[in-house]
N, C-alpha and C. Protein backbone atom coordinates (compact mmCIF):
# COMPACT_ATOMS: atom_id res chain seq x y z
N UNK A 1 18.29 -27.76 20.17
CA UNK A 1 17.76 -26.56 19.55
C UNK A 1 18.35 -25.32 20.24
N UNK A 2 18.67 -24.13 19.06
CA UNK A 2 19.43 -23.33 20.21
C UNK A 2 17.72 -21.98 20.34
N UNK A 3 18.51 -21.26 21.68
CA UNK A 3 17.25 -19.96 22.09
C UNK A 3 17.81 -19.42 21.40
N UNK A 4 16.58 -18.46 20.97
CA UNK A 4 16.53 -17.72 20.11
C UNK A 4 15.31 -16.07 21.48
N UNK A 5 15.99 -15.06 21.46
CA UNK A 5 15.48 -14.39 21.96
C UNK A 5 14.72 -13.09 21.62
N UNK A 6 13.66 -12.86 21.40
CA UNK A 6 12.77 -11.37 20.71
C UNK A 6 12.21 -11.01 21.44
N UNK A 7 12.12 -9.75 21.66
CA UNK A 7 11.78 -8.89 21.92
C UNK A 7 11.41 -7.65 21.01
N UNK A 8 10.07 -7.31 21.07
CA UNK A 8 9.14 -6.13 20.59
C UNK A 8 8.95 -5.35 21.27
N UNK A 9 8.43 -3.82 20.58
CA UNK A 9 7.66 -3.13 21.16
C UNK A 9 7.46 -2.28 20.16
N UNK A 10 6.14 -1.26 20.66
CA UNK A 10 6.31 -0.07 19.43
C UNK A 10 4.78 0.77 20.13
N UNK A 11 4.79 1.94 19.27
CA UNK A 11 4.27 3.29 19.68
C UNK A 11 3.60 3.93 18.62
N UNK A 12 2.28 4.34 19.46
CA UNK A 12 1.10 5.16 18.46
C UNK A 12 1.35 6.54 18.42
N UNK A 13 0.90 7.57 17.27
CA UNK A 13 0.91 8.88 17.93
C UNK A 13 -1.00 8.53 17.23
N UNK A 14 -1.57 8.63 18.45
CA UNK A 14 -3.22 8.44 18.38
C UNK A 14 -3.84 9.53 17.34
N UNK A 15 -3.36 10.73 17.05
CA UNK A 15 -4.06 11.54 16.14
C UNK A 15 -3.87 10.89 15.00
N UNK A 16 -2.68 10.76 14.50
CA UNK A 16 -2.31 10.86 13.06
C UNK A 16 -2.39 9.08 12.39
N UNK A 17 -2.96 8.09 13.66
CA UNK A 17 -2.83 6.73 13.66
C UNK A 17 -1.36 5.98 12.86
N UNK A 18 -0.59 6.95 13.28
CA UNK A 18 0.90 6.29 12.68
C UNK A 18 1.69 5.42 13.71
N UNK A 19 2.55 4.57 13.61
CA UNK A 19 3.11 4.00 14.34
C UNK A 19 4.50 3.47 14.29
N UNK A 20 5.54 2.72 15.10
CA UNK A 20 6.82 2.45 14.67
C UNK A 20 6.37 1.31 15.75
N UNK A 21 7.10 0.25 15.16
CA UNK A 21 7.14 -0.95 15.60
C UNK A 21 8.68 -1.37 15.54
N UNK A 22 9.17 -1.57 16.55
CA UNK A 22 10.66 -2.20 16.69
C UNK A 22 10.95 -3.85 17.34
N UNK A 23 11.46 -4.43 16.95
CA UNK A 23 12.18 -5.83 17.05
C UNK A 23 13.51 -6.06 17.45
N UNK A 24 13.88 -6.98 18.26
CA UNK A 24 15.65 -7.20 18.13
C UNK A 24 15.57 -8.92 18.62
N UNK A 25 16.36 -9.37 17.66
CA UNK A 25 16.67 -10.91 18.01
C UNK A 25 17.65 -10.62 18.50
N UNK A 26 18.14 -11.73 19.63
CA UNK A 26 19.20 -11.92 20.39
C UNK A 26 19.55 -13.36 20.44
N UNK A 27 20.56 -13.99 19.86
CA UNK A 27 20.94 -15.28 20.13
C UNK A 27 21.51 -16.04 21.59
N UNK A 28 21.76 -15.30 22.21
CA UNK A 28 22.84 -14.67 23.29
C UNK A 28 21.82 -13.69 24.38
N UNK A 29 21.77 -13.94 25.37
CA UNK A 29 21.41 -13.17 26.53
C UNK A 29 21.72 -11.79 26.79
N UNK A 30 23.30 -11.98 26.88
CA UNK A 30 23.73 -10.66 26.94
C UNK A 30 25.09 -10.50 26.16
N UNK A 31 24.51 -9.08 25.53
CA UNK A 31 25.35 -8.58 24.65
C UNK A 31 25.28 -7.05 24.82
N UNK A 32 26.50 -6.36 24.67
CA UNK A 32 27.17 -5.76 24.37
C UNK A 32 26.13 -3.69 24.18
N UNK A 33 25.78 -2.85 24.57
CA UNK A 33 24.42 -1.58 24.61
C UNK A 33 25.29 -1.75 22.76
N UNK A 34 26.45 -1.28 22.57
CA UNK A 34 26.64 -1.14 21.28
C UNK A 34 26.10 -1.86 20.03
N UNK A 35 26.30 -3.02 20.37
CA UNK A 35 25.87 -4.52 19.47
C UNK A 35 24.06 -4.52 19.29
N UNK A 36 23.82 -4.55 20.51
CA UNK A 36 22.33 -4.40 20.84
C UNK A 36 21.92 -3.50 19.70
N UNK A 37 22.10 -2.11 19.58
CA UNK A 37 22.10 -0.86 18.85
C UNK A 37 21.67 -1.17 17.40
N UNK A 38 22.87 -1.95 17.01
CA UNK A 38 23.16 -2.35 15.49
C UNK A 38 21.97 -3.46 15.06
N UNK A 39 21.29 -3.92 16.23
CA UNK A 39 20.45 -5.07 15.75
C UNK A 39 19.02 -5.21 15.69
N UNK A 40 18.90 -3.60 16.86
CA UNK A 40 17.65 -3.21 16.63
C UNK A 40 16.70 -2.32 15.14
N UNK A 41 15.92 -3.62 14.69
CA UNK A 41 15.17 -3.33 13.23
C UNK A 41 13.45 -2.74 13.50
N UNK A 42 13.35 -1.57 12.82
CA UNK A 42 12.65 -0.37 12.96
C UNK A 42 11.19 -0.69 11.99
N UNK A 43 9.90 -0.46 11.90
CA UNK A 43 8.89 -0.49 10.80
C UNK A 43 8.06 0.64 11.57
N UNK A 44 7.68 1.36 10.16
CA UNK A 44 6.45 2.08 10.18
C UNK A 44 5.05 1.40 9.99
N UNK A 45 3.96 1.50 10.98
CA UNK A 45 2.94 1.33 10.42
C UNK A 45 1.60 2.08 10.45
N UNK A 46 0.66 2.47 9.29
CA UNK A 46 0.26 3.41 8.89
C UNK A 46 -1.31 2.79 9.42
N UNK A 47 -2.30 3.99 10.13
CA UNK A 47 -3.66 3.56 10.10
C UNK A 47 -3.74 2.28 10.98
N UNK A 48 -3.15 2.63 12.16
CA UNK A 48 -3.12 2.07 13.25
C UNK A 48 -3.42 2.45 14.96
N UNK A 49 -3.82 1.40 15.63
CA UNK A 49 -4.00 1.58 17.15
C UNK A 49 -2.80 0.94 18.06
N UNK A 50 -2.52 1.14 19.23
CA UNK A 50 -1.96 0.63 20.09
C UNK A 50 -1.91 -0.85 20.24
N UNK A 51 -2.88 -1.27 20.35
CA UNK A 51 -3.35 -2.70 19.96
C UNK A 51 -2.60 -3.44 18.85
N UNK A 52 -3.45 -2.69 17.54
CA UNK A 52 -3.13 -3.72 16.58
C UNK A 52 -1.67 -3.18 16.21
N UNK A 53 -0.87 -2.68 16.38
CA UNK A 53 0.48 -2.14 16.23
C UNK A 53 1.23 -3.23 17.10
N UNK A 54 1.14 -3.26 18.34
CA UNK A 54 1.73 -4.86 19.03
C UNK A 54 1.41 -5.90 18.33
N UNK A 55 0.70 -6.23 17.85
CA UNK A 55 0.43 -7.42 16.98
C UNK A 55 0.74 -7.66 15.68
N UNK A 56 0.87 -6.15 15.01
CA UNK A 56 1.58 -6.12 13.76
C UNK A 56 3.06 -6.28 13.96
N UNK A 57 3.43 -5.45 15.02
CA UNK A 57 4.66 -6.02 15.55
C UNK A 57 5.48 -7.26 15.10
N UNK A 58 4.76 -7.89 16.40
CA UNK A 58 5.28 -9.42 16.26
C UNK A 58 4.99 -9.98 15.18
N UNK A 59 3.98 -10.01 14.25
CA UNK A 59 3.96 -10.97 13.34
C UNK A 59 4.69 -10.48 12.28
N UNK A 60 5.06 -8.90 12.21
CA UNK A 60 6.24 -8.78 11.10
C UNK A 60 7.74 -9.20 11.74
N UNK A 61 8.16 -8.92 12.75
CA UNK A 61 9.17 -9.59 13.24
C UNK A 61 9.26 -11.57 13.25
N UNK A 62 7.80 -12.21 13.74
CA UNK A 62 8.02 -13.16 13.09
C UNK A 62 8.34 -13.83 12.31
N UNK A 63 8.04 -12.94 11.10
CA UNK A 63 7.61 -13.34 9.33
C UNK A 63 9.16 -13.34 9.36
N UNK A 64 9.97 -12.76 9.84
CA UNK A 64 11.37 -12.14 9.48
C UNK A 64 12.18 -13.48 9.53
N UNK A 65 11.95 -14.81 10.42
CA UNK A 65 12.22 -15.81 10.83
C UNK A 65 12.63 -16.62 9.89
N UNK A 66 11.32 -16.43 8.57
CA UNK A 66 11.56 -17.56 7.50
C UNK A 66 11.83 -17.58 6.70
């Protein structure tokens, strides 16, 4: 089976409960600040906390899997 590597993260602005949630798969350990760049995939999410924004996170980056 080959690794498969993800990494999340993402950010509230607490007034307006908006958020951006970012993802990047990496097949490969290390690659390239440029490459990296091109692979990092971006979501808005609306009527959100800190919390559930990490968790929306990952499970939309999950979903992305199948």
């Amino acid at each position: 089976m080959d690794t498969l590597y993800l990494f999340t993260d993402g950010s509230v602005h607490v007034q307006s409960k908006i958020g951006y949630g970012a993802c990047l798969f990496l097949p490969e350990k290390e690659l390239e600040a440029e490459t990296l760049k091109q692979r990092v995939q971006i979501k808005r999410f609306e009527n959100t906390s800190s919390t559930r924004l990490e968790l929306q996170t990952l499970l939309w980056a999950l979903s992305a899997l199948e």
